[in-house]
Protein backbone atom coordinates (compact mmCIF):
# COMPACT_ATOMS: atom_id res chain seq x y z
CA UNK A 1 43.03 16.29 -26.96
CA UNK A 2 43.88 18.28 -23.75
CA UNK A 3 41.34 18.77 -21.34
CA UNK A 4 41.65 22.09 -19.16
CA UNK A 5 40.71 22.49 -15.45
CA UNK A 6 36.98 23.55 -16.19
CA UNK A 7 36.03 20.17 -18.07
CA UNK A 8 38.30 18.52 -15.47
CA UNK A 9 36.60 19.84 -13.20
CA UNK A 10 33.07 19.66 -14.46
CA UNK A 11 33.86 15.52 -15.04
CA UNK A 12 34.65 15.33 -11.29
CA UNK A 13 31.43 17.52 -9.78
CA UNK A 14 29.19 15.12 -12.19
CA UNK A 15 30.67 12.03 -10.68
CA UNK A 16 30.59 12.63 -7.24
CA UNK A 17 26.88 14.01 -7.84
CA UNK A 18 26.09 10.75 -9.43
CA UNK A 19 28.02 8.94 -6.58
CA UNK A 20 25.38 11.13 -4.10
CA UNK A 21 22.49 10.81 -5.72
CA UNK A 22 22.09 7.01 -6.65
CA UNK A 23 22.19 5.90 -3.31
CA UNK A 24 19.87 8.57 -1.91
CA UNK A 25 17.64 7.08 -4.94
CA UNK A 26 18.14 4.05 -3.71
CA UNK A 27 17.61 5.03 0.08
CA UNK A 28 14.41 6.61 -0.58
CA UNK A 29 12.81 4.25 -2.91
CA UNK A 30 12.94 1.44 -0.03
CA UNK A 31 11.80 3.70 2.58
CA UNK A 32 8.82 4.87 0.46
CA UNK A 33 7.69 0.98 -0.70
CA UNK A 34 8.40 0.59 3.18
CA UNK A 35 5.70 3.15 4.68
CA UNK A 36 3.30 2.44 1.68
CA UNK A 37 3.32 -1.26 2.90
CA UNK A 38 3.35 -0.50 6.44
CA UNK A 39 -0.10 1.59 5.24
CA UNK A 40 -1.56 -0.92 3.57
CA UNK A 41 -1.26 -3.62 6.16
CA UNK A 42 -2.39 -1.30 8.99
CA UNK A 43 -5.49 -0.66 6.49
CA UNK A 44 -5.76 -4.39 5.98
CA UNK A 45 -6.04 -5.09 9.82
CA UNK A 46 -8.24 -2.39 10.50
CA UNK A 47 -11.07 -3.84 8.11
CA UNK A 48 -10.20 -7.29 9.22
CA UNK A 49 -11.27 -5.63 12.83
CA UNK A 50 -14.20 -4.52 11.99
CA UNK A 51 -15.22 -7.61 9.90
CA UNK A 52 -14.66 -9.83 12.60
CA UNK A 53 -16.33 -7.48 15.38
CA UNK A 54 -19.52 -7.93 12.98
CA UNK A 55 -19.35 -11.24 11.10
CA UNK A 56 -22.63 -11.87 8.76
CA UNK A 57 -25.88 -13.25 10.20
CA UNK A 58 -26.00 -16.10 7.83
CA UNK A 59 -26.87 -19.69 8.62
CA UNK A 60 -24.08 -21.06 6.11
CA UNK A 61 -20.76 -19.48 4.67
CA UNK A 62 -19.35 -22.59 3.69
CA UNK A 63 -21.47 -22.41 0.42
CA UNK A 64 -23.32 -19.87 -1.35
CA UNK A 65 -26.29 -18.68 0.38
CA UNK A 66 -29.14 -20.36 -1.24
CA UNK A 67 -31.84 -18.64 0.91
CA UNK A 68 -33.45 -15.48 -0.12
CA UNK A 69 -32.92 -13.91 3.55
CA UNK A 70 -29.22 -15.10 3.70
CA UNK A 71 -28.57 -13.85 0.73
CA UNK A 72 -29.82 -10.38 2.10
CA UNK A 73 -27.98 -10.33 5.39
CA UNK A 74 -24.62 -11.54 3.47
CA UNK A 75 -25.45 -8.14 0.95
CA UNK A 76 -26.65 -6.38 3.84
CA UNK A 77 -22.60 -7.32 5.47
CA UNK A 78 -21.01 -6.52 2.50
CA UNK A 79 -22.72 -3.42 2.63
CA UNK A 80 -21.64 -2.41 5.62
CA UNK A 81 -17.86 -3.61 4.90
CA UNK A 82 -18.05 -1.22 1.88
CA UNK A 83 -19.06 1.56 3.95
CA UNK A 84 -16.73 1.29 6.88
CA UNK A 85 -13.59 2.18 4.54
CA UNK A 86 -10.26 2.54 5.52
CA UNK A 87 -9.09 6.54 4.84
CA UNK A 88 -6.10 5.88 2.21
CA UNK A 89 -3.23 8.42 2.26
């Protein structure tokens, strides 16, 4: 079977378009996981911030509060950890 210039033709635009387009895939895919983890790690630091800048008033962390009032101020902190979120994009 013959092929004639359109098919010819046709085979060749479809290949170079694949040739262009898989690495462009492949280009943007890293570049998006890139700026998405970049995002999350500047999110990450930013609570991290303001966690340390206002660490819980507790007498003990190393075990589980076991005093009514610590276990307040530790749900009082988380509280306040919960509230000061990080705008996602």
């Amino acid at each position: 079977m013959r092929l004639n210039l359109f098919w010819k033709l046709g085979f060749a635009f479809f290949a170079l378009l694949i040739a262009v387009l898989l690495p462009v895939d492949f280009y943007a895919e890293r570049a998006l996981r890139r700026d998405y983890e970049s995002a999350g790690f500047e999110q990450l630091s930013a609570i991290a911030r303001i966690a340390l800048a206002n660490p819980p008033q507790t007498s003990s962390l190393a075990t589980a509060p076991s005093a009514p009032v610590d276990r307040v101020a530790l749900r009082d902190w988380v509280a306040k950890m919960a509230a000061s979120t990080v705008v996602s994009r």
